[in-house]
C-alpha atoms as a PDB file:
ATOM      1  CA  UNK A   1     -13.381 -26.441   5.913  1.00  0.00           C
ATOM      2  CA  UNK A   2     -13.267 -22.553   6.588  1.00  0.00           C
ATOM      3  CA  UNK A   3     -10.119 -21.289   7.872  1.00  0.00           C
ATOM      4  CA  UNK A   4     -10.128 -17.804   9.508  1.00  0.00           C
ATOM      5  CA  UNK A   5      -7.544 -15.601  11.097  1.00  0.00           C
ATOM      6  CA  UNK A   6      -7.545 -12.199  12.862  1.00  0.00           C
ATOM      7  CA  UNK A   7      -4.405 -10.364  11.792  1.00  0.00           C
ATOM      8  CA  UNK A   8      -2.835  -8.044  13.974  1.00  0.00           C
ATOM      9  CA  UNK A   9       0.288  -6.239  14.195  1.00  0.00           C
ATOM     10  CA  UNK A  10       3.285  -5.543  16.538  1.00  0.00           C
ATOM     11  CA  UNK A  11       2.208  -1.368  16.019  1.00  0.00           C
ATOM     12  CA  UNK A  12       0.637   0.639  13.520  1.00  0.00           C
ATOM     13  CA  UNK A  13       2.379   1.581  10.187  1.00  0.00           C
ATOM     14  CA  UNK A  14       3.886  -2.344  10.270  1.00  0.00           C
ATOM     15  CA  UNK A  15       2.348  -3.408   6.906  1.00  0.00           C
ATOM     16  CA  UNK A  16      -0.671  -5.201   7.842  1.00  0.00           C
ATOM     17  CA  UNK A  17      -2.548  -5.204   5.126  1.00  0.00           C
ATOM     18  CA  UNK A  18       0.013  -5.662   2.422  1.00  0.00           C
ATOM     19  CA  UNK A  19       0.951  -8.892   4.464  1.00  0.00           C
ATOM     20  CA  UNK A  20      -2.769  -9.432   4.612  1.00  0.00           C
ATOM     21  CA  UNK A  21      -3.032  -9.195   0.896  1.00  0.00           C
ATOM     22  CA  UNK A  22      -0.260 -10.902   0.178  1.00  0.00           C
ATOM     23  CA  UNK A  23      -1.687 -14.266   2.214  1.00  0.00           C
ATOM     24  CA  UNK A  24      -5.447 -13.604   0.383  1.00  0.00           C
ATOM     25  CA  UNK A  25      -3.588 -14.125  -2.963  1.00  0.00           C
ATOM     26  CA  UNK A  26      -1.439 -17.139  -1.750  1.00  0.00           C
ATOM     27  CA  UNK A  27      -4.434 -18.486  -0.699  1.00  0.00           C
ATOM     28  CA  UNK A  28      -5.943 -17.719  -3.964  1.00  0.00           C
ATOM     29  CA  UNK A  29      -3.052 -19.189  -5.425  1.00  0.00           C
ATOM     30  CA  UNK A  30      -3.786 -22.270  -3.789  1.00  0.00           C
ATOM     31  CA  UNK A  31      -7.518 -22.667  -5.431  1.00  0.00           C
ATOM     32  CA  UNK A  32      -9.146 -21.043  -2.508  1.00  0.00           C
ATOM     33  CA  UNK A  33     -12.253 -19.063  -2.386  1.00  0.00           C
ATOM     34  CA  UNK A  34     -10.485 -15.699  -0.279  1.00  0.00           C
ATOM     35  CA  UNK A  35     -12.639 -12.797   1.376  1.00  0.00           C
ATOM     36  CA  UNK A  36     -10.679  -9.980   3.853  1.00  0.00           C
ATOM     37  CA  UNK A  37     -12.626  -8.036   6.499  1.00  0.00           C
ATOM     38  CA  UNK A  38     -11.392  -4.594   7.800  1.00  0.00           C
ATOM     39  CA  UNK A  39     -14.092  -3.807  10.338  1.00  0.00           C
ATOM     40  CA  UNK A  40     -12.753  -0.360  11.766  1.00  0.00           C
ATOM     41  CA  UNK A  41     -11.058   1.455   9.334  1.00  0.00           C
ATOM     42  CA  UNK A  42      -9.980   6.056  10.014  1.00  0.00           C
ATOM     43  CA  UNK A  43      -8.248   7.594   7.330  1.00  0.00           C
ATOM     44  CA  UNK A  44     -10.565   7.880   4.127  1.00  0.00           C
ATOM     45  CA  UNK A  45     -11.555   9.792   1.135  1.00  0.00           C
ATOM     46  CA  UNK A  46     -14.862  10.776   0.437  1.00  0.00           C
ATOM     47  CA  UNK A  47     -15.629   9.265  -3.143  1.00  0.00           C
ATOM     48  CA  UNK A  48     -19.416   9.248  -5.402  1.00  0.00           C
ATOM     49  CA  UNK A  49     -19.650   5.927  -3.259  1.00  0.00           C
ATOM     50  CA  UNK A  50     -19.080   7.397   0.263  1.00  0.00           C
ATOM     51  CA  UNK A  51     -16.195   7.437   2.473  1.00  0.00           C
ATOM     52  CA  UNK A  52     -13.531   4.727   0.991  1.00  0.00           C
ATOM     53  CA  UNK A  53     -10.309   3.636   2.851  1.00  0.00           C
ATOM     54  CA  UNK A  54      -7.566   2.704   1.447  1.00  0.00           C
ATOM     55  CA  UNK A  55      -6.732  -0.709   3.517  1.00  0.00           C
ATOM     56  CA  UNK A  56      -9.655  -2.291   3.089  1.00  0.00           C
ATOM     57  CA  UNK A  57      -9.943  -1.518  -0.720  1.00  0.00           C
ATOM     58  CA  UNK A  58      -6.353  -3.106  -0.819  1.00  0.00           C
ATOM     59  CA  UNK A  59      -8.120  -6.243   0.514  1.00  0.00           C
ATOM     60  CA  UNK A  60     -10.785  -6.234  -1.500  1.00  0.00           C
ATOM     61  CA  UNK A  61      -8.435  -6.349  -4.466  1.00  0.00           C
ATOM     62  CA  UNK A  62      -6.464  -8.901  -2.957  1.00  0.00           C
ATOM     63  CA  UNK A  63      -9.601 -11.357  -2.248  1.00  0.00           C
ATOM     64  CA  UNK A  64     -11.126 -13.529  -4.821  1.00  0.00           C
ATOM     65  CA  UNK A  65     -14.659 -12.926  -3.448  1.00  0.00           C
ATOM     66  CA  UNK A  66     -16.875  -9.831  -4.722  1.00  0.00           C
ATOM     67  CA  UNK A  67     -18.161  -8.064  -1.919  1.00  0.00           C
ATOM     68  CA  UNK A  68     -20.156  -4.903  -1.275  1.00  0.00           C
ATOM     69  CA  UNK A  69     -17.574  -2.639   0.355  1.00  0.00           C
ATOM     70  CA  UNK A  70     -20.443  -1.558   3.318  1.00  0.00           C
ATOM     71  CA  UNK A  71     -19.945  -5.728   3.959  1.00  0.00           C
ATOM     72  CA  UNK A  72     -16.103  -5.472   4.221  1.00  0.00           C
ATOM     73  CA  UNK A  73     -15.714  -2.321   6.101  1.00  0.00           C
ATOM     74  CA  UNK A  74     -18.458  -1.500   7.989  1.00  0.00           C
ATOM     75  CA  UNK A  75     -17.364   1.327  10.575  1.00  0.00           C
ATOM     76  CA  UNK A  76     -15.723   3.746   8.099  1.00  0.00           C
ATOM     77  CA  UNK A  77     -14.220   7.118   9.616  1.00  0.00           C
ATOM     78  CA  UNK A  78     -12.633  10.143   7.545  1.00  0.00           C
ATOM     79  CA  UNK A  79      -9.973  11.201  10.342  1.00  0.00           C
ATOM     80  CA  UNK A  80      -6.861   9.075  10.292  1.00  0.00           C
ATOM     81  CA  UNK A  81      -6.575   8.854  13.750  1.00  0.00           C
ATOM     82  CA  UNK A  82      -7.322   6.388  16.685  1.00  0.00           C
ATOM     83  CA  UNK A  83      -9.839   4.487  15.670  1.00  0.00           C
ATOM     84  CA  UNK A  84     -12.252   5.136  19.292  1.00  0.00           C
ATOM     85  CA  UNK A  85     -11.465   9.002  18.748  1.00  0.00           C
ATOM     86  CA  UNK A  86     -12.541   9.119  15.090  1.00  0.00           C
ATOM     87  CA  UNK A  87     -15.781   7.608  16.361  1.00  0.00           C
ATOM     88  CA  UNK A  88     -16.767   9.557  19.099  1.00  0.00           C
ATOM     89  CA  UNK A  89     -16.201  12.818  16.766  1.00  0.00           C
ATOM     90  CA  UNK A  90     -18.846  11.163  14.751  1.00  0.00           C
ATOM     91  CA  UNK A  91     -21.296  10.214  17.602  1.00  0.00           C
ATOM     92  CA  UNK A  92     -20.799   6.648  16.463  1.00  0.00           C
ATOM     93  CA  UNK A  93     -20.214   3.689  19.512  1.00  0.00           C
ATOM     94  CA  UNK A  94     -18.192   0.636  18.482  1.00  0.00           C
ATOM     95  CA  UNK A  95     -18.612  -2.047  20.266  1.00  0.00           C
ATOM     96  CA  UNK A  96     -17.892  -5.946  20.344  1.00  0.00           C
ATOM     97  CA  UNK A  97     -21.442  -6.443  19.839  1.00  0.00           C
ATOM     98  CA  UNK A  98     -21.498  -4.339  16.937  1.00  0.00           C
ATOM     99  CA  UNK A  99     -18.351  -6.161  15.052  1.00  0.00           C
ATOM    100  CA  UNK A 100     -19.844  -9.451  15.724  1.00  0.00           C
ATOM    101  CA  UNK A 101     -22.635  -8.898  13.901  1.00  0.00           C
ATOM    102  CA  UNK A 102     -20.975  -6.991  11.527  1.00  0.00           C
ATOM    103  CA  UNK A 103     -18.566 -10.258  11.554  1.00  0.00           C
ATOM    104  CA  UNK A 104     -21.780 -12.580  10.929  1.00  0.00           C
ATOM    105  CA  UNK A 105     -22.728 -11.059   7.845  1.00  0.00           C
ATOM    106  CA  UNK A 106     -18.997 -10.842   6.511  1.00  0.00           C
ATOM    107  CA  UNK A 107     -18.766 -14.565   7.661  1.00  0.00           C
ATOM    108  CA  UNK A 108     -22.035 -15.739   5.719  1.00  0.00           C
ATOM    109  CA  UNK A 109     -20.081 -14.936   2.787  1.00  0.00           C
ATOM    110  CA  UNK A 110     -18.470 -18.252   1.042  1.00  0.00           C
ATOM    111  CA  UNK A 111     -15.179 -17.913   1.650  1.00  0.00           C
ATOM    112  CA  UNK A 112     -12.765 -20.754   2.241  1.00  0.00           C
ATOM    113  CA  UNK A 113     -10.298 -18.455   3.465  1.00  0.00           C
ATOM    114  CA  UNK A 114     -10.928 -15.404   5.238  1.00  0.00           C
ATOM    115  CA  UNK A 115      -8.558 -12.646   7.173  1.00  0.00           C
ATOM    116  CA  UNK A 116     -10.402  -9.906   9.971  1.00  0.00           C
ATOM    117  CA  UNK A 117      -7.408  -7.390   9.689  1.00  0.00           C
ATOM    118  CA  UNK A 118      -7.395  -5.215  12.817  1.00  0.00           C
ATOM    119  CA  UNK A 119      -6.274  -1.383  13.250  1.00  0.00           C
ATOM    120  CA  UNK A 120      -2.714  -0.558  15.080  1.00  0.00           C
ATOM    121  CA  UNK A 121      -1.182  -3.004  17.455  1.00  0.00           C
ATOM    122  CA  UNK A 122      -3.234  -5.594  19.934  1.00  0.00           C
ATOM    123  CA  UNK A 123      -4.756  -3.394  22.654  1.00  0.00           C
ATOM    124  CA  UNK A 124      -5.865  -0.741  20.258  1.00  0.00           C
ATOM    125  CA  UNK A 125      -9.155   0.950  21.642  1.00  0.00           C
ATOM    126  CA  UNK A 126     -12.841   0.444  20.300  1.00  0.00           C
ATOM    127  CA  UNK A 127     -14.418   2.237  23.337  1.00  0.00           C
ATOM    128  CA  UNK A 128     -13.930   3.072  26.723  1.00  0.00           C
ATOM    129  CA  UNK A 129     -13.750  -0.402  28.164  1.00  0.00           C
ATOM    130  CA  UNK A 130     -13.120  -2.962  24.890  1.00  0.00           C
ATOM    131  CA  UNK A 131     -10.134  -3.741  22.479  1.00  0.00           C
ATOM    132  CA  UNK A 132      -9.293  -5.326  19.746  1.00  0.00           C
ATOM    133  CA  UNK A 133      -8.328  -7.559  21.536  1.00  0.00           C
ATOM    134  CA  UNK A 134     -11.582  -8.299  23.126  1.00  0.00           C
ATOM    135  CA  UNK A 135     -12.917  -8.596  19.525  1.00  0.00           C
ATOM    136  CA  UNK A 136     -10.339 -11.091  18.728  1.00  0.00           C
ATOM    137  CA  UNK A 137     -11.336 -13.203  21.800  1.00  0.00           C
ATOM    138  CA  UNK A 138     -15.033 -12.796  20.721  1.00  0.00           C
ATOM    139  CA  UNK A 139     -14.026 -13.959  17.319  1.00  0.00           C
ATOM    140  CA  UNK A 140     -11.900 -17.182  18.559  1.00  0.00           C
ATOM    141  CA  UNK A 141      -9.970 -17.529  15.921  1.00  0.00           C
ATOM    142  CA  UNK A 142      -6.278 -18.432  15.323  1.00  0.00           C
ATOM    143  CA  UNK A 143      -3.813 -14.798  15.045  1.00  0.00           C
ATOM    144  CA  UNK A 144      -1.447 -14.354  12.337  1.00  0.00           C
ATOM    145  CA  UNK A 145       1.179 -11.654  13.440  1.00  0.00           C
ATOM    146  CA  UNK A 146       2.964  -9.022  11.239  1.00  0.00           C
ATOM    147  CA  UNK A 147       6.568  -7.926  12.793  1.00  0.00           C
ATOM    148  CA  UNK A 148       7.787  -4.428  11.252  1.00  0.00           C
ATOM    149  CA  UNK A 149      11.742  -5.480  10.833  1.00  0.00           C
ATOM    150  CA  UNK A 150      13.258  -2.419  12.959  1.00  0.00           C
ATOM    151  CA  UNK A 151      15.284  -1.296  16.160  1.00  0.00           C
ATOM    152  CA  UNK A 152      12.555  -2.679  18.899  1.00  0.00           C
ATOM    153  CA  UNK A 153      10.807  -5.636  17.269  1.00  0.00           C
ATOM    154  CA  UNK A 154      11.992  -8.093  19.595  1.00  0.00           C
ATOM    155  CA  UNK A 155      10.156  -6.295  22.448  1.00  0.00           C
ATOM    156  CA  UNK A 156       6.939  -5.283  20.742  1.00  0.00           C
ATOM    157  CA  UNK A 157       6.534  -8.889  18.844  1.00  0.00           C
ATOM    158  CA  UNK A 158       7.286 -10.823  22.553  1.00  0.00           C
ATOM    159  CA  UNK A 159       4.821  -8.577  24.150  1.00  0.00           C
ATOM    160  CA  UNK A 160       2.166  -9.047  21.615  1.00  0.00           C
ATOM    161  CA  UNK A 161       2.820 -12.510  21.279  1.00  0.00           C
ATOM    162  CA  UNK A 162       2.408 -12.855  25.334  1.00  0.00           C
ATOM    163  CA  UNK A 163      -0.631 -10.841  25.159  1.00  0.00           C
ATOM    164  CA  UNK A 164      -2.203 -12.621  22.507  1.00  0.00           C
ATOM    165  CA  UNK A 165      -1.233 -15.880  24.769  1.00  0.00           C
ATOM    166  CA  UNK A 166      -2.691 -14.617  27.652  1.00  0.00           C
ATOM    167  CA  UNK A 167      -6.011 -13.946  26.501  1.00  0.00           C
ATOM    168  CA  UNK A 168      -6.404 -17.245  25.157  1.00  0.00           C
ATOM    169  CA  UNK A 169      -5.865 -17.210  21.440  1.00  0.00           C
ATOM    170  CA  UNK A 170      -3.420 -19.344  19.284  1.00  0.00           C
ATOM    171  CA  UNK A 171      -0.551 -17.458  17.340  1.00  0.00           C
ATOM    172  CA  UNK A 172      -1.029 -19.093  14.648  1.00  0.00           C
ATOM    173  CA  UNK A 173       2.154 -17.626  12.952  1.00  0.00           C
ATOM    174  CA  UNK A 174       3.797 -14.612  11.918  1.00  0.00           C
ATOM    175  CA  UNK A 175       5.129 -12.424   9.090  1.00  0.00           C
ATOM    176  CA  UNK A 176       8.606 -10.785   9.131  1.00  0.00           C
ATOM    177  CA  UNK A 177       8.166  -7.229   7.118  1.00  0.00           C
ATOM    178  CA  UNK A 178      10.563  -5.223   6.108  1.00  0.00           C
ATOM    179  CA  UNK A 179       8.358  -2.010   5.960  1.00  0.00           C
ATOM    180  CA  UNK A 180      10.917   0.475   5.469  1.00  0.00           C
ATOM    181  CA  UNK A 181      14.077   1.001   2.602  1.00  0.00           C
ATOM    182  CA  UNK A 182      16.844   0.823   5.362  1.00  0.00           C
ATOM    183  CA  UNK A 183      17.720  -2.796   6.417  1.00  0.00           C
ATOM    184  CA  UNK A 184      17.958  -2.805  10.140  1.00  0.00           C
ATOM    185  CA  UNK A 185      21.312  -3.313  11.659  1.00  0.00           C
ATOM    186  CA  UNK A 186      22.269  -6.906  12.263  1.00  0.00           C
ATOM    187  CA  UNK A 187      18.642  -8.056  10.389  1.00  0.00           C
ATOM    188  CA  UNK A 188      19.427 -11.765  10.169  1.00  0.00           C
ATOM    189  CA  UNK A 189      20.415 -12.064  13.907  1.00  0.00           C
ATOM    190  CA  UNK A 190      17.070 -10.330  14.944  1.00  0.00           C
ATOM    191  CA  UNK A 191      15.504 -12.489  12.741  1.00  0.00           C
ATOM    192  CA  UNK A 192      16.816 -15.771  14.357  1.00  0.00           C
ATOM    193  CA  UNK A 193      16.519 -14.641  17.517  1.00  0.00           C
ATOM    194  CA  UNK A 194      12.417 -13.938  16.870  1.00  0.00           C
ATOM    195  CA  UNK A 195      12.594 -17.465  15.158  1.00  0.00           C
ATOM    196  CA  UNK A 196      13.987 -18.917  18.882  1.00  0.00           C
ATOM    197  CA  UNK A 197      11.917 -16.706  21.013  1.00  0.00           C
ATOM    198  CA  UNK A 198       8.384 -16.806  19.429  1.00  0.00           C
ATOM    199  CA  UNK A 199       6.015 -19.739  20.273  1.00  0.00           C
ATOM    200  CA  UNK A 200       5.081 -20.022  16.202  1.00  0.00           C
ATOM    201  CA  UNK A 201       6.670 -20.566  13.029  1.00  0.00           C
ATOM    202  CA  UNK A 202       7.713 -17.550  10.477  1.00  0.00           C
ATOM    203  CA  UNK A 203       5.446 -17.701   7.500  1.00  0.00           C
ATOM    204  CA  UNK A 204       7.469 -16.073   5.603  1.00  0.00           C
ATOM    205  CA  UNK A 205       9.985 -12.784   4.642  1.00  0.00           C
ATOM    206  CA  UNK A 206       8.892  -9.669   2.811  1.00  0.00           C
ATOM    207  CA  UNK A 207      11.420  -7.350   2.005  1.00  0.00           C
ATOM    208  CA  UNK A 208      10.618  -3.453   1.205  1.00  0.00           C
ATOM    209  CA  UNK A 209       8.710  -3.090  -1.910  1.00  0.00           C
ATOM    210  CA  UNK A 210       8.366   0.059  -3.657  1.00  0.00           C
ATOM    211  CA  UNK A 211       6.425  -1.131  -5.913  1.00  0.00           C
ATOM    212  CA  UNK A 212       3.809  -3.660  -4.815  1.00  0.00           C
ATOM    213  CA  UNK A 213       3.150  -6.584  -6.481  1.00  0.00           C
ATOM    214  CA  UNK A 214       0.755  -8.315  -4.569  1.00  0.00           C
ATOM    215  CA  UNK A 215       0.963 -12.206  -6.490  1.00  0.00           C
ATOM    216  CA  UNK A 216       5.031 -11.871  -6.672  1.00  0.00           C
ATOM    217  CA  UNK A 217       4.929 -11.437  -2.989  1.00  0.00           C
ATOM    218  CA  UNK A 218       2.509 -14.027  -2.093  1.00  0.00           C
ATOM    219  CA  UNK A 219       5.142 -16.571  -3.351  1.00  0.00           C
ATOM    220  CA  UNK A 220       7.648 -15.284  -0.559  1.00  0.00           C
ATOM    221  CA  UNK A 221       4.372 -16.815   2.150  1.00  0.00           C
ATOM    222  CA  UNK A 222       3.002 -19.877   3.660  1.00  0.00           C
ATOM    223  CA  UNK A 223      -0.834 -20.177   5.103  1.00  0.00           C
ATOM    224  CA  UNK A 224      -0.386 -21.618   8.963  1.00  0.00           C
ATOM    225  CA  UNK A 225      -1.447 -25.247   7.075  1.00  0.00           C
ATOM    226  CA  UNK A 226       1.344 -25.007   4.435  1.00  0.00           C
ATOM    227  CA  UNK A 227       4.206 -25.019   7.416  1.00  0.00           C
ATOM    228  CA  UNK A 228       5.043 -27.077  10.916  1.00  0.00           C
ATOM    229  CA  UNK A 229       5.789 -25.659  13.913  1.00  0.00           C
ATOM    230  CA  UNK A 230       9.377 -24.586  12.760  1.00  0.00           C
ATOM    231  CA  UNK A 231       8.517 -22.859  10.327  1.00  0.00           C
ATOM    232  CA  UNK A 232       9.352 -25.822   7.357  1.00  0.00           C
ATOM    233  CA  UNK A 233       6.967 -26.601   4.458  1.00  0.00           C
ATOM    234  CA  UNK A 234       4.861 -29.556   5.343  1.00  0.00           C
END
């Protein structure tokens, strides 16, 4: 069976797609067939190819499955800036709509394992009216979520996790990231108390790495079926 998430994150800069990599290759590791979609990607370099961002070519090195790059990263915007903004400067409308059927044709792909990575935190803009949020919903898939380890986590990672909640989605786990050098102050007790407070289990610690290796830190993860409730292996 197909397993997809949508992975989101507790702000932007929190490590999303490295943590999004990182569960593509321990998928991969596990014998599955891995894709990763970035639909809305600003902040790119113009290349012989076209405009290329950085993210999604991350995932599209972390994924077992060959696909076009137009197929994983459809809306592609120069400006690294809100996503909305950076689309309106180009006269271009995102939309639900738009993503799901950008969505279909990244979902006709065979993939056994799939992650839609979104852009900042959960409420991040598309338009005037829609999120990605509302994208997510449209979707209805479970949400993996990726904590950045720092002064305010608690807050942001209970108020995504009640947002996510609220608009009717499962949290299907979530990702403890150390995204910066500096260990925060007191790191283990925030940890624990995130482990008490959210309503899913911690997939797994990454501490700050320098130097990426994308395999070495898959082993440090657990997919949502590798783990129970708590957290332990199954």
């Amino acid at each position: 069976m197909s397993l997809c998430y949508f992975v989101t994150g507790t702000d932007t800069d929190v490590g999303k797609t490295f943590v999004a990599s990182a569960l593509l290759a321990r998928a991969g590791q596990l014998g599955l067939r891995t894709a990763g979609f970035k639909p809305v990607a600003a902040g790119a370099q113009t290349t012989a190819e076209g405009l290329r961002n950085g993210d999604a070519l991350e995932l599209m090195a972390a994924a077992n499955q060959a696909l076009p790059y137009e197929v994983v990263n459809p809306y592609c915007f120069e400006a690294a800036i809100a996503p909305h903004i950076a689309a309106a400067e180009q006269g271009v409308a995102i939309s639900v709509d738009g993503l799901m059927a950008a969505a279909g044709r990244f979902q006709a792909t065979s993939a056994d394992f799939s992650l839609v990575e979104g852009a900042g935190g959960w409420r991040v803009p598309l338009n005037n009216q829609q999120t990605f949020a509302d994208f997510a919903v449209a979707l209805n898939v479970p949400v993996i979520m990726v904590v950045a380890m720092r002064l305010g986590c608690i807050n942001h990672a209970l108020l995504t996790a009640e947002a996510i909640a609220r608009d009717g989605l499962p949290l299907a786990g979530w990702v403890a990231n150390q995204a910066v050098a500096e260990v925060m102050p007191h790191y283990r007790e925030n940890l624990r108390t995130l482990q008490a407070l959210l309503p899913a289990p911690l997939l797994g610690e990454i501490p700050y790495c320098p130097q990426k290796n994308i395999q070495e830190v898959a082993e440090r993860l657990r997919l949502p079926r590798e783990v129970g409730a708590t957290g332990q292996p199954l």
